[in-house]
PDB file of N, CA and C in Angstrom:
ATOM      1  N   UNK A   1       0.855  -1.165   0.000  1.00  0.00           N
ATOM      2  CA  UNK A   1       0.000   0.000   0.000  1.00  0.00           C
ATOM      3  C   UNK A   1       0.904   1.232   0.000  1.00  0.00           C
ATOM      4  N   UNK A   2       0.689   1.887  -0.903  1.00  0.00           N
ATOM      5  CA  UNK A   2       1.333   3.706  -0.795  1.00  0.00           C
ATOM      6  C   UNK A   2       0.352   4.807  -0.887  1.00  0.00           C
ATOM      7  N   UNK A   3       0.663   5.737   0.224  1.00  0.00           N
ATOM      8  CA  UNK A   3       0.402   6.631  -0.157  1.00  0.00           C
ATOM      9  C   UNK A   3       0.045   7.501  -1.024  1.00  0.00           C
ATOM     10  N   UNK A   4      -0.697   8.919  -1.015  1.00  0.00           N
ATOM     11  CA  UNK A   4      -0.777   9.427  -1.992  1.00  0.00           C
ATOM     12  C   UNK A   4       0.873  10.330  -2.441  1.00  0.00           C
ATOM     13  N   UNK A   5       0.941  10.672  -0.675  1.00  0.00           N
ATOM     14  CA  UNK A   5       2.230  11.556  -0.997  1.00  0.00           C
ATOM     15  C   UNK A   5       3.489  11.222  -1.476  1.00  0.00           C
ATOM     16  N   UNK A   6       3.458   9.709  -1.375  1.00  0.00           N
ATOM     17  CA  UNK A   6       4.445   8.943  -2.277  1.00  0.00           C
ATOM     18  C   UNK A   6       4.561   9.248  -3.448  1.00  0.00           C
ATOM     19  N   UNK A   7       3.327   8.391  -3.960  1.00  0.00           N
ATOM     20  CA  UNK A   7       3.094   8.794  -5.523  1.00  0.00           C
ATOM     21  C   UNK A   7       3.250  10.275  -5.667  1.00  0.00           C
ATOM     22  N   UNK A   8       2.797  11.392  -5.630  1.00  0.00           N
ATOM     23  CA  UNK A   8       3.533  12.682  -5.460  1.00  0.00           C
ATOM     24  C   UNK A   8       4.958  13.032  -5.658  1.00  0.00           C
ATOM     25  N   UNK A   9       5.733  12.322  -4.965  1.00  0.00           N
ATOM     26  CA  UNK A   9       6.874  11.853  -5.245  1.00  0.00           C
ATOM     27  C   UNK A   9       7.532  11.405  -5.870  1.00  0.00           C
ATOM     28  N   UNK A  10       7.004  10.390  -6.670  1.00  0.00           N
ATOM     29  CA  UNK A  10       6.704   9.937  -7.412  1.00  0.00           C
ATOM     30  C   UNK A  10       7.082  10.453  -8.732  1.00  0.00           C
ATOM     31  N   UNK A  11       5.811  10.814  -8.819  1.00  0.00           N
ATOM     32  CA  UNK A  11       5.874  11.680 -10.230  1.00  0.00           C
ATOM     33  C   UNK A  11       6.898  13.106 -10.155  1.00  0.00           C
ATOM     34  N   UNK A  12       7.165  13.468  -8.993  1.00  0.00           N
ATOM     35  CA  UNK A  12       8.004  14.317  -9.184  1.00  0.00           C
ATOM     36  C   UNK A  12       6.801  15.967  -8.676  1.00  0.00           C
ATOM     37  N   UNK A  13       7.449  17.236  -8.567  1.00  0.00           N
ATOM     38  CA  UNK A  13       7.280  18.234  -8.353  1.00  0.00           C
ATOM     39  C   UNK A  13       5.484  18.931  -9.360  1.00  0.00           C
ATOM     40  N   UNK A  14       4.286  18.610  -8.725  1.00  0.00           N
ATOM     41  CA  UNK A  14       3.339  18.930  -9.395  1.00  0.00           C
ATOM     42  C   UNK A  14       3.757  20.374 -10.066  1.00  0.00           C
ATOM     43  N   UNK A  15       3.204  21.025 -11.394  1.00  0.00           N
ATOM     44  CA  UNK A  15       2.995  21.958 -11.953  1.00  0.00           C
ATOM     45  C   UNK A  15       2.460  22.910 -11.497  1.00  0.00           C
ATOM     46  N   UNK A  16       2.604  24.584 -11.560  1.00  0.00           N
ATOM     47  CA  UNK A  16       2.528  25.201 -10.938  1.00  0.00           C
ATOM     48  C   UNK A  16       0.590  25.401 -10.778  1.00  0.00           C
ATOM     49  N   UNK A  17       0.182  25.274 -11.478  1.00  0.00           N
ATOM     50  CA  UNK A  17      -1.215  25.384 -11.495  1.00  0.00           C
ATOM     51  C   UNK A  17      -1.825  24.482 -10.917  1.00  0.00           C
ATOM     52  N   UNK A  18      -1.230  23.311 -10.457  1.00  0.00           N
ATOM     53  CA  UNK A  18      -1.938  21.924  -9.730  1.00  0.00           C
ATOM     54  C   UNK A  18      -1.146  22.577  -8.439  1.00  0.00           C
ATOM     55  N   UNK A  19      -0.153  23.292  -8.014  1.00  0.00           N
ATOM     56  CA  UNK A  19       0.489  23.482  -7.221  1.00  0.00           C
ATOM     57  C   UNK A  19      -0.252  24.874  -6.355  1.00  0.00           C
ATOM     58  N   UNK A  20      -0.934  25.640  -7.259  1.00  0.00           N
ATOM     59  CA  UNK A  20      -1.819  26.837  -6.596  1.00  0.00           C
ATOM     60  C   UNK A  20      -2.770  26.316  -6.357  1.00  0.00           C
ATOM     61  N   UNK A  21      -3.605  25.428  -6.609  1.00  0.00           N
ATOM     62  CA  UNK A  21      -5.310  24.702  -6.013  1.00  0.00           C
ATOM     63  C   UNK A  21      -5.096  23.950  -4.773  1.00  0.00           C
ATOM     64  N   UNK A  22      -3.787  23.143  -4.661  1.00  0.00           N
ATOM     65  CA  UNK A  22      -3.573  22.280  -3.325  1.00  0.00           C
ATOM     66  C   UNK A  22      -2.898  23.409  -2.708  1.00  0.00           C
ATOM     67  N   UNK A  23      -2.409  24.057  -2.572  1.00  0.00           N
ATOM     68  CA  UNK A  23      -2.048  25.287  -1.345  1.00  0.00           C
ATOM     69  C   UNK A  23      -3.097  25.831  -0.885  1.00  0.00           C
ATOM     70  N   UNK A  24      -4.045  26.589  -2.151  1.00  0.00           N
ATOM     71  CA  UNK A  24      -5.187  27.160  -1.305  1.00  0.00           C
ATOM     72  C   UNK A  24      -6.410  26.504  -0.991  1.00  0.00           C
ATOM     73  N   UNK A  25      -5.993  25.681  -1.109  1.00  0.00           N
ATOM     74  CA  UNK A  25      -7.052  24.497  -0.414  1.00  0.00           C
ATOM     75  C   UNK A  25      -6.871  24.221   0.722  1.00  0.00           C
ATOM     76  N   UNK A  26      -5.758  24.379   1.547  1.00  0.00           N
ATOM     77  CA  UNK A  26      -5.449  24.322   2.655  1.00  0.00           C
ATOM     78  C   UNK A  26      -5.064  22.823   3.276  1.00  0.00           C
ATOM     79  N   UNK A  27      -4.927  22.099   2.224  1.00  0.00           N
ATOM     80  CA  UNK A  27      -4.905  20.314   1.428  1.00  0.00           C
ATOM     81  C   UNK A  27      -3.031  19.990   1.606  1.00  0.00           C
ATOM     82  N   UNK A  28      -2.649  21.119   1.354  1.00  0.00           N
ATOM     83  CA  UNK A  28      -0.719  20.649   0.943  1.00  0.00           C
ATOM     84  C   UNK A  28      -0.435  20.072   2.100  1.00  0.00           C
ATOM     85  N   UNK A  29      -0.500  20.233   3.235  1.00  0.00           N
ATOM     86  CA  UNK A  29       0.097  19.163   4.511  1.00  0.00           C
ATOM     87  C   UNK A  29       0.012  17.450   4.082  1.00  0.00           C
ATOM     88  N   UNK A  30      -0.998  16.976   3.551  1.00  0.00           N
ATOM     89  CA  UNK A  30      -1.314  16.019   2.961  1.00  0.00           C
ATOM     90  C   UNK A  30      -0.363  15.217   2.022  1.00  0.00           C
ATOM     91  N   UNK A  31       0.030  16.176   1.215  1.00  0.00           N
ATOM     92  CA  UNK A  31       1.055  16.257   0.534  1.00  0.00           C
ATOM     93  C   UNK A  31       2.545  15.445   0.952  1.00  0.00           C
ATOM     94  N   UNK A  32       2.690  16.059   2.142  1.00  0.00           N
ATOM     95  CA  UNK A  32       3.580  15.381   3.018  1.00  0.00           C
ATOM     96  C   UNK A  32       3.538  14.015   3.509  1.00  0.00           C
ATOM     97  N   UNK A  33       2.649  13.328   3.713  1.00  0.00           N
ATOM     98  CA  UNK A  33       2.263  12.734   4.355  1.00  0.00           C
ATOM     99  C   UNK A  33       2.967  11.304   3.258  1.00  0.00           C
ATOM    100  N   UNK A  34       3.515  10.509   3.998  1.00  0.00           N
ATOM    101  CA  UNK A  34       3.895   9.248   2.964  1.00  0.00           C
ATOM    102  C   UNK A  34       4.106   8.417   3.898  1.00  0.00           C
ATOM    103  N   UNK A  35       3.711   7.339   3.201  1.00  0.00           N
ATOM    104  CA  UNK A  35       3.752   5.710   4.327  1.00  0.00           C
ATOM    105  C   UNK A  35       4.070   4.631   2.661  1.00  0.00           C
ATOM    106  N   UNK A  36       4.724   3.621   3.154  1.00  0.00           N
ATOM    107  CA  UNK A  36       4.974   2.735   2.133  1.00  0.00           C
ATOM    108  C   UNK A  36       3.940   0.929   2.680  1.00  0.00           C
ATOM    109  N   UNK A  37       3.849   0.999   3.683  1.00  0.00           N
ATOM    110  CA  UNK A  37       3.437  -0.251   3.986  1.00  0.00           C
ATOM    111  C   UNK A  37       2.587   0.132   5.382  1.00  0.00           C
ATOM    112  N   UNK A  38       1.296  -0.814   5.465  1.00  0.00           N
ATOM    113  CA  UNK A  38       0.119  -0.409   6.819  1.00  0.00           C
ATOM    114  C   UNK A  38       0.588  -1.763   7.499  1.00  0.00           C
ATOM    115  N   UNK A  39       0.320  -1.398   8.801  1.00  0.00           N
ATOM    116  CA  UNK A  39      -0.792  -3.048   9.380  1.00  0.00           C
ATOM    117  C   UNK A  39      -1.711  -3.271   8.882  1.00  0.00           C
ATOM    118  N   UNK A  40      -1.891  -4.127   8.195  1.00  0.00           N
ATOM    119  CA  UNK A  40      -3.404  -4.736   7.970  1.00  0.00           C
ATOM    120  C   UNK A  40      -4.118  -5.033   8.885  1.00  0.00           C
ATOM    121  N   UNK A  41      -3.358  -5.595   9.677  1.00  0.00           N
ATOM    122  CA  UNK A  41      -4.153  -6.527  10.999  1.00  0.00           C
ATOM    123  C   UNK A  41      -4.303  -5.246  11.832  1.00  0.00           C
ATOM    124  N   UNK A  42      -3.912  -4.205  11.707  1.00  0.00           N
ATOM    125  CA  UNK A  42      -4.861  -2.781  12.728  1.00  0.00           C
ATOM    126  C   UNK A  42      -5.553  -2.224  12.187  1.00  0.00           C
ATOM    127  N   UNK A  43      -5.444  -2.149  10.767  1.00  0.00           N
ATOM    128  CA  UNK A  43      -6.794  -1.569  10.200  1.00  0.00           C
ATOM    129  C   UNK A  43      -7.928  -2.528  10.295  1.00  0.00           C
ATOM    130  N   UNK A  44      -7.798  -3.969   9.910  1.00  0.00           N
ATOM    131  CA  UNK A  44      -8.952  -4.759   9.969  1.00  0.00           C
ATOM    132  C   UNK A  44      -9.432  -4.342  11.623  1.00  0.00           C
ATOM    133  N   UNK A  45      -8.458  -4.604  12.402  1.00  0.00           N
ATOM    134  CA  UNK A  45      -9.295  -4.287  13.744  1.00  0.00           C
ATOM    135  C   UNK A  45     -10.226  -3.409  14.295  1.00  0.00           C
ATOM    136  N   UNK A  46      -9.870  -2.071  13.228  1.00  0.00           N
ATOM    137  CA  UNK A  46     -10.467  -0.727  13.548  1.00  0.00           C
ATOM    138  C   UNK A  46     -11.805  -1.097  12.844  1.00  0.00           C
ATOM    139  N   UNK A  47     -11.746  -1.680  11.731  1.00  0.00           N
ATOM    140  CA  UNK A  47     -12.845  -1.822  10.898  1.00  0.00           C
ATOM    141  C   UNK A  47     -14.135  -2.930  11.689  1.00  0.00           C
ATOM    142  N   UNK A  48     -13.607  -4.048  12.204  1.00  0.00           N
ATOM    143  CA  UNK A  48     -14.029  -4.626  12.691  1.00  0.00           C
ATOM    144  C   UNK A  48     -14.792  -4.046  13.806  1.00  0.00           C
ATOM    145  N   UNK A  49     -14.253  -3.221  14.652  1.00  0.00           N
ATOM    146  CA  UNK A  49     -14.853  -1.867  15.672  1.00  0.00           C
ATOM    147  C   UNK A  49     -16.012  -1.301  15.399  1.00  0.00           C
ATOM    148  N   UNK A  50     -15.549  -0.520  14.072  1.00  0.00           N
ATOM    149  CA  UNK A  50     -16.333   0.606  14.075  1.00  0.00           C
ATOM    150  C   UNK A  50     -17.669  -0.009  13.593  1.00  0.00           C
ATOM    151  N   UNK A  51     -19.037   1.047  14.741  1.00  0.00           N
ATOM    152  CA  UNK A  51     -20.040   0.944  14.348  1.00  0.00           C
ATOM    153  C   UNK A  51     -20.995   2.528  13.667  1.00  0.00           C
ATOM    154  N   UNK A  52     -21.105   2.148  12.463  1.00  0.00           N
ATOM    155  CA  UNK A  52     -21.976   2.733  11.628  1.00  0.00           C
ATOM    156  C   UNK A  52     -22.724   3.713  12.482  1.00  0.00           C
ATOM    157  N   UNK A  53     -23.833   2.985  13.204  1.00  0.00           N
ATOM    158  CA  UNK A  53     -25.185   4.284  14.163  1.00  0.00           C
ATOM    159  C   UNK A  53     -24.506   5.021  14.862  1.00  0.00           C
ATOM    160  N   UNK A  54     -23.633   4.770  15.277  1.00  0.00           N
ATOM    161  CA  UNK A  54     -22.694   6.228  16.402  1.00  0.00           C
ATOM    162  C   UNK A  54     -21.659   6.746  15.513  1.00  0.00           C
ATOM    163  N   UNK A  55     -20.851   6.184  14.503  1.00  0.00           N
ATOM    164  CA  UNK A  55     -19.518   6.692  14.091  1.00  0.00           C
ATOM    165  C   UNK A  55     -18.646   6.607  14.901  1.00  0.00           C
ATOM    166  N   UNK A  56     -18.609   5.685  15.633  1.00  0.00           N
ATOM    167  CA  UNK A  56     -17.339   5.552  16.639  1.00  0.00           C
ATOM    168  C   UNK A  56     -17.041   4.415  16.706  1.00  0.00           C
ATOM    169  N   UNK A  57     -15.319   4.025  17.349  1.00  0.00           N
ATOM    170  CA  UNK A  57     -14.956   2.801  17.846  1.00  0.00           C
ATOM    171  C   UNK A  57     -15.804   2.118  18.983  1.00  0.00           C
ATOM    172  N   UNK A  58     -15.723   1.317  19.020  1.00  0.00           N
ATOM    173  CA  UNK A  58     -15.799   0.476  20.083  1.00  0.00           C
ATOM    174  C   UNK A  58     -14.884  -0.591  20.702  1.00  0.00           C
ATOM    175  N   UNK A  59     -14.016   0.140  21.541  1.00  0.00           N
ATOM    176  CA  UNK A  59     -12.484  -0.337  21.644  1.00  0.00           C
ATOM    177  C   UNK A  59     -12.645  -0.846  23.174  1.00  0.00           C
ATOM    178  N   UNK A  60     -12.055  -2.143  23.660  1.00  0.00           N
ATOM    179  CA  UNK A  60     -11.498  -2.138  25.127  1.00  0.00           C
ATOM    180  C   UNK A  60     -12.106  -1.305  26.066  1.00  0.00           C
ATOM    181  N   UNK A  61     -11.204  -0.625  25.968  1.00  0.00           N
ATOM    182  CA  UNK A  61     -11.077   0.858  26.712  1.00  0.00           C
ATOM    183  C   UNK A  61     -12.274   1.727  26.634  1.00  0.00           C
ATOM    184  N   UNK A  62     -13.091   1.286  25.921  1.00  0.00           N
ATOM    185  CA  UNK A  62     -14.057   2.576  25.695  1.00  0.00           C
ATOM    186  C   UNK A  62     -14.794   2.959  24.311  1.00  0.00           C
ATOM    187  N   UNK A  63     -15.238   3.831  24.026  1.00  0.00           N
ATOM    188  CA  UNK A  63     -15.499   4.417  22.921  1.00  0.00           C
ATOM    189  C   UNK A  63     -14.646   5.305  22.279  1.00  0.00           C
ATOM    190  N   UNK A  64     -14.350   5.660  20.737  1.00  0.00           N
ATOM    191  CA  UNK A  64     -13.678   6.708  20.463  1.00  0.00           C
ATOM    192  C   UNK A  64     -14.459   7.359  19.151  1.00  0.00           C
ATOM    193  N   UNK A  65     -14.301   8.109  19.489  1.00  0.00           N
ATOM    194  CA  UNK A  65     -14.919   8.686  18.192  1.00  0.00           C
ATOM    195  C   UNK A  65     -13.987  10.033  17.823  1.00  0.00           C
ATOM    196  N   UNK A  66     -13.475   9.880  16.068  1.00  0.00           N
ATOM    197  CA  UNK A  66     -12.352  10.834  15.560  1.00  0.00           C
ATOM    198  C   UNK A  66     -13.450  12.291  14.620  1.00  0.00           C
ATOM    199  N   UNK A  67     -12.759  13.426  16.187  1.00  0.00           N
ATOM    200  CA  UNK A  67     -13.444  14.393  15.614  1.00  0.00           C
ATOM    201  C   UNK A  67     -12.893  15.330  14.400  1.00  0.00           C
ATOM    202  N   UNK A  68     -13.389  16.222  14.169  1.00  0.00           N
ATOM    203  CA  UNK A  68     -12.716  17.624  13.179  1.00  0.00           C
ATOM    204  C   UNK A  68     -11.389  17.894  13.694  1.00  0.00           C
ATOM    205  N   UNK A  69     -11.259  18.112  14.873  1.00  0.00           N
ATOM    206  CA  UNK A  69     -10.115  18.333  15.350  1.00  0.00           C
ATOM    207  C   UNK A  69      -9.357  17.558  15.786  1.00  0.00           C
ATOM    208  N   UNK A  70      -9.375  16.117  15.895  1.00  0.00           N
ATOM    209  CA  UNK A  70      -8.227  15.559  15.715  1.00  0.00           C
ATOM    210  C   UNK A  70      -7.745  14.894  14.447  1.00  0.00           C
ATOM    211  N   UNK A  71      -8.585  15.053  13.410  1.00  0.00           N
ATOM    212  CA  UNK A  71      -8.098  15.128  11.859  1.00  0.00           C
ATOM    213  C   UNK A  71      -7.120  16.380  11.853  1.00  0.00           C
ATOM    214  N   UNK A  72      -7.801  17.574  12.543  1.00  0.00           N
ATOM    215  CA  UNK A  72      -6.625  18.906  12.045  1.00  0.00           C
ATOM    216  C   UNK A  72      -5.010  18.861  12.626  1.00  0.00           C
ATOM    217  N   UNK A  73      -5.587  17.908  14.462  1.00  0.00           N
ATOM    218  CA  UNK A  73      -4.039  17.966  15.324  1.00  0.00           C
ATOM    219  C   UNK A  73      -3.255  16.669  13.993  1.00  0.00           C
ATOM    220  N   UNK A  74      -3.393  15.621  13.559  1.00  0.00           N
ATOM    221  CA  UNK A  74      -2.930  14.615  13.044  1.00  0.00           C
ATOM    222  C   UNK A  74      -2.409  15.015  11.980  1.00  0.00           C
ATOM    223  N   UNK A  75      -3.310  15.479  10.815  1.00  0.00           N
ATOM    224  CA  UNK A  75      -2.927  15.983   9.993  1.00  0.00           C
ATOM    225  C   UNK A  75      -2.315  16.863   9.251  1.00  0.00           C
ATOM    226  N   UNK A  76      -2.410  17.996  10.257  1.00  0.00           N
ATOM    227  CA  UNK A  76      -2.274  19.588  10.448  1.00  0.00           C
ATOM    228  C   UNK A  76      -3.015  20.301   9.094  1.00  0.00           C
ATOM    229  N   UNK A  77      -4.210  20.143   9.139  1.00  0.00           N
ATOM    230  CA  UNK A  77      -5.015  20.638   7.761  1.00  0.00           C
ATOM    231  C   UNK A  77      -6.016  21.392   8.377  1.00  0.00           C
ATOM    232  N   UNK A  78      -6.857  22.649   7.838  1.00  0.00           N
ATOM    233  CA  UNK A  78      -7.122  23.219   7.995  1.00  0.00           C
ATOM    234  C   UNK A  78      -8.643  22.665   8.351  1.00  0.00           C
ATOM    235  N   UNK A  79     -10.057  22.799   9.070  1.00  0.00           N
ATOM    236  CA  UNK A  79     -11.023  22.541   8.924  1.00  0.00           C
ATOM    237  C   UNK A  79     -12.182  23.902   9.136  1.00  0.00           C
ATOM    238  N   UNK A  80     -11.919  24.739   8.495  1.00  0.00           N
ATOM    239  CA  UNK A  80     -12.478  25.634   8.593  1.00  0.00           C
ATOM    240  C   UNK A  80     -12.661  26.150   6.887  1.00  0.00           C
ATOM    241  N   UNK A  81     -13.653  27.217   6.840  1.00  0.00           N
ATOM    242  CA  UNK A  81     -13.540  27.397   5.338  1.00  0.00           C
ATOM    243  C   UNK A  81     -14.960  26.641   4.423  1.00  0.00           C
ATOM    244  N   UNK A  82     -14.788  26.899   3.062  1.00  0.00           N
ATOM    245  CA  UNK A  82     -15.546  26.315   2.146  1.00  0.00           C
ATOM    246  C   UNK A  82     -15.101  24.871   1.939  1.00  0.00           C
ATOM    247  N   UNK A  83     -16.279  24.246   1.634  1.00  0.00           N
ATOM    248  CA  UNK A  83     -15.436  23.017   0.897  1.00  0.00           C
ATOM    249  C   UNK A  83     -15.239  23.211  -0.416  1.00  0.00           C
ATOM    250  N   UNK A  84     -14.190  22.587  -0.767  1.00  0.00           N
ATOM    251  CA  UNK A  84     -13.863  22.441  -2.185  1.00  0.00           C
ATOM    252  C   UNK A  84     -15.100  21.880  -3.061  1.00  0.00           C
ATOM    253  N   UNK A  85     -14.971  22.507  -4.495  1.00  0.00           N
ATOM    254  CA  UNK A  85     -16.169  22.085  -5.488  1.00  0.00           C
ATOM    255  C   UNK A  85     -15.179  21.123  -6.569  1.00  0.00           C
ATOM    256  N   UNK A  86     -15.857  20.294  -6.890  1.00  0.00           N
ATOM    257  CA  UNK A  86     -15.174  18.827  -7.741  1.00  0.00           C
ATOM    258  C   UNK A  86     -16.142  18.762  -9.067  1.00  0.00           C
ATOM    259  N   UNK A  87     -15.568  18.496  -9.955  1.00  0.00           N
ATOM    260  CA  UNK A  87     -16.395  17.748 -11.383  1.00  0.00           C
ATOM    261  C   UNK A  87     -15.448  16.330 -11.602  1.00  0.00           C
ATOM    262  N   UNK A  88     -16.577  15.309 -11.683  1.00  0.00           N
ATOM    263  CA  UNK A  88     -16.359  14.628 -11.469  1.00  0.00           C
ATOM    264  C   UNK A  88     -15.787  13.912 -13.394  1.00  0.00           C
ATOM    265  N   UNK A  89     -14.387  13.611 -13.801  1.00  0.00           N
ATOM    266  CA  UNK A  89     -13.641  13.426 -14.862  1.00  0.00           C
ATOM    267  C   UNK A  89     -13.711  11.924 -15.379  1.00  0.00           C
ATOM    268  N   UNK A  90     -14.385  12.332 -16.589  1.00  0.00           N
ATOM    269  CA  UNK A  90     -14.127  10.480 -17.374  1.00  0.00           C
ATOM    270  C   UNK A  90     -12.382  10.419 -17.664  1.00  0.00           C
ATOM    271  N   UNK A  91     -12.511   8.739 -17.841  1.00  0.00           N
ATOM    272  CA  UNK A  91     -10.905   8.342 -17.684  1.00  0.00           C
ATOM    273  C   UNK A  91     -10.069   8.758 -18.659  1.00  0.00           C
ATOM    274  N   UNK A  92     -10.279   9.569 -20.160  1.00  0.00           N
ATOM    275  CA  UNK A  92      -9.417   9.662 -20.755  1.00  0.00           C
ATOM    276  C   UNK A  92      -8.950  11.079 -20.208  1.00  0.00           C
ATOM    277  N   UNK A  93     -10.224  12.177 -19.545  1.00  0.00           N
ATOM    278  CA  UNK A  93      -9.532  13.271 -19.596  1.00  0.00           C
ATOM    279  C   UNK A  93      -8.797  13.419 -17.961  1.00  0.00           C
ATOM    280  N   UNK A  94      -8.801  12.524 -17.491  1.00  0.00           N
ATOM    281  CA  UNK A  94      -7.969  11.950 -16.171  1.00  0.00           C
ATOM    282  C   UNK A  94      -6.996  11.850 -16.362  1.00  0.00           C
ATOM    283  N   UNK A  95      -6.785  10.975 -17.435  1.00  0.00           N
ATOM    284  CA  UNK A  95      -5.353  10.697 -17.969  1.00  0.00           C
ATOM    285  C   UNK A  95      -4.726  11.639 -18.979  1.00  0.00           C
ATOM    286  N   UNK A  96      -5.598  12.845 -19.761  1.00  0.00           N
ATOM    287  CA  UNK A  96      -4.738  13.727 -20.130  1.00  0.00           C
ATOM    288  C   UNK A  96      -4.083  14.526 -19.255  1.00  0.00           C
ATOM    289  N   UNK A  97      -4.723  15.269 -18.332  1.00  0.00           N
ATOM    290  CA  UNK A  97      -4.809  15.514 -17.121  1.00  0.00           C
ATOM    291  C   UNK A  97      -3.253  15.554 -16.608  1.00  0.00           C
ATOM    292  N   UNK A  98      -3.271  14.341 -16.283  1.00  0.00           N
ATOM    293  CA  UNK A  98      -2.393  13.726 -15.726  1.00  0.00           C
ATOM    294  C   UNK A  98      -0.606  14.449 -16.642  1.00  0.00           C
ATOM    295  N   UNK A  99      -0.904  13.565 -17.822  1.00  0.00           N
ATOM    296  CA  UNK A  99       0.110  13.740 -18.602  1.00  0.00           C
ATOM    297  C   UNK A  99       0.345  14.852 -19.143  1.00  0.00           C
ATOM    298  N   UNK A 100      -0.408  16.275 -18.983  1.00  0.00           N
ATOM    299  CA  UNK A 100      -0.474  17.357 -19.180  1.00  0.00           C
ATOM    300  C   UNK A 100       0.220  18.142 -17.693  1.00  0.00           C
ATOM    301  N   UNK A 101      -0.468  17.854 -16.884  1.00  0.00           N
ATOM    302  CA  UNK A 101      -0.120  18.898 -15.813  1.00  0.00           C
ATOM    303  C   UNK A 101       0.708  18.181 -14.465  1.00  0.00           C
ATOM    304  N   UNK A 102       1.186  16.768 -14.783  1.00  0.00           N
ATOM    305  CA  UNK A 102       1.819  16.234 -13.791  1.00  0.00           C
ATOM    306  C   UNK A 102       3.247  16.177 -15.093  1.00  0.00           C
ATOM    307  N   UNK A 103       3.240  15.657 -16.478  1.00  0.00           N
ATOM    308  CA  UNK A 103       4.097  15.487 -17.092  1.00  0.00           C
ATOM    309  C   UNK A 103       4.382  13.906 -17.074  1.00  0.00           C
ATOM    310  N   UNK A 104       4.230  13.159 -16.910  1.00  0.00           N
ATOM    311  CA  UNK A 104       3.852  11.591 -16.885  1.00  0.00           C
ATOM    312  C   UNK A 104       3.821  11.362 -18.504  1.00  0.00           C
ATOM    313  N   UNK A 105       3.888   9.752 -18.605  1.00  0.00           N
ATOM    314  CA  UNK A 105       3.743   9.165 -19.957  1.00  0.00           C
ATOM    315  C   UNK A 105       2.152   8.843 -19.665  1.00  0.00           C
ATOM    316  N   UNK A 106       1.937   8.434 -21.295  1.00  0.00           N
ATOM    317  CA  UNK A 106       0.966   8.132 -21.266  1.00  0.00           C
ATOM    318  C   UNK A 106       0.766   6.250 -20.529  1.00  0.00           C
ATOM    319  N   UNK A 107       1.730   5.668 -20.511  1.00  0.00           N
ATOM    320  CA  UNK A 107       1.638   4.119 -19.815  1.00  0.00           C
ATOM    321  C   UNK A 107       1.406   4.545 -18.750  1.00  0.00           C
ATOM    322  N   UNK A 108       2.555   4.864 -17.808  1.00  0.00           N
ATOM    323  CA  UNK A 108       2.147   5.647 -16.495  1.00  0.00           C
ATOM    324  C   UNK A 108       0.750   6.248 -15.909  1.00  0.00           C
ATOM    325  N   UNK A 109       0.357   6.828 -16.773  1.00  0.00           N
ATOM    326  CA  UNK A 109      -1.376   7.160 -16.513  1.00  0.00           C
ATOM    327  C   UNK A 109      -1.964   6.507 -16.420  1.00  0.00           C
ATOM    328  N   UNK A 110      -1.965   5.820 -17.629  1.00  0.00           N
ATOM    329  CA  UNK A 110      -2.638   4.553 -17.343  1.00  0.00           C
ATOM    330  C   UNK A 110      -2.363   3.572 -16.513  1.00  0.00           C
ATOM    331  N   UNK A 111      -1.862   2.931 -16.093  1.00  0.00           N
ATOM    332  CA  UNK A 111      -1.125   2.205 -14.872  1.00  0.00           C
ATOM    333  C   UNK A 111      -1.915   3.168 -13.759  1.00  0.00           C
ATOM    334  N   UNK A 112      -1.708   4.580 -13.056  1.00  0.00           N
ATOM    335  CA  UNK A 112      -1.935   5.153 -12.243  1.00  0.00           C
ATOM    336  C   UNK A 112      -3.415   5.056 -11.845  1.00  0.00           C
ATOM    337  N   UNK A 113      -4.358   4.850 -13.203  1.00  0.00           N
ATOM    338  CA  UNK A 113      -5.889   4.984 -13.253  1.00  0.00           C
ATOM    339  C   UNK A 113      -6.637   4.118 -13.211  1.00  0.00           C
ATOM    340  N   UNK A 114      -5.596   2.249 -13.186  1.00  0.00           N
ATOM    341  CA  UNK A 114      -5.876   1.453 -12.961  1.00  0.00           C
ATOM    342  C   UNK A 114      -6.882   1.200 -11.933  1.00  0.00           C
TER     343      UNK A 114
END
């Protein structure tokens, strides 16, 4: 399993125009963020936990439930503000996309969109 901020890495230094929407989005901390390999066996556990009608764990210890603000302490991302507006992209113009404003091949895209 990788990350997104891997792949980021990945591909190398986004373009300056993909590079002004994730700043003022308040999103770039994210960016940072890279892991190459999970526990499985702690995510299944969490999953196994969590119940749907409350949104919370049900752990040992107690209940937990992950608020706004400890997404912001973890993450360090902003939760305040508009949300972002999305159109949602068929796969070829994903993959121009891609190979336009990341600079990628076209295999690579494809591979990526897999």
């Amino acid at each position: 399993m990788v990350s997104h901020g891997r792949k980021l890495n990945k591909f190398g230094i986004p373009c300056s125009q993909v590079y002004v929407f994730v700043e003022n989005s308040g999103l770039f901390p994210l960016c940072k963020i890279g892991y190459e390999v999970v526990d499985k066996d702690l995510i299944t556990t969490f999953v196994e936990r969590w119940h749907r009608d409350t949104n919370s764990f049900h752990l040992p210890v107690g209940e937990m439930t992950i608020t706004l603000d400890d997404v912001s302490s973890i993450l360090h991302i902003l939760i305040e503000g508009q949300f972002p507006t999305y159109v949602t992209l068929e796969h070829n113009d994903a993959k121009e996309m891609l190979m336009e404003l990341l600079g990628v091949s076209k295999t690579q895209a494809n591979e990526e969109l897999k």
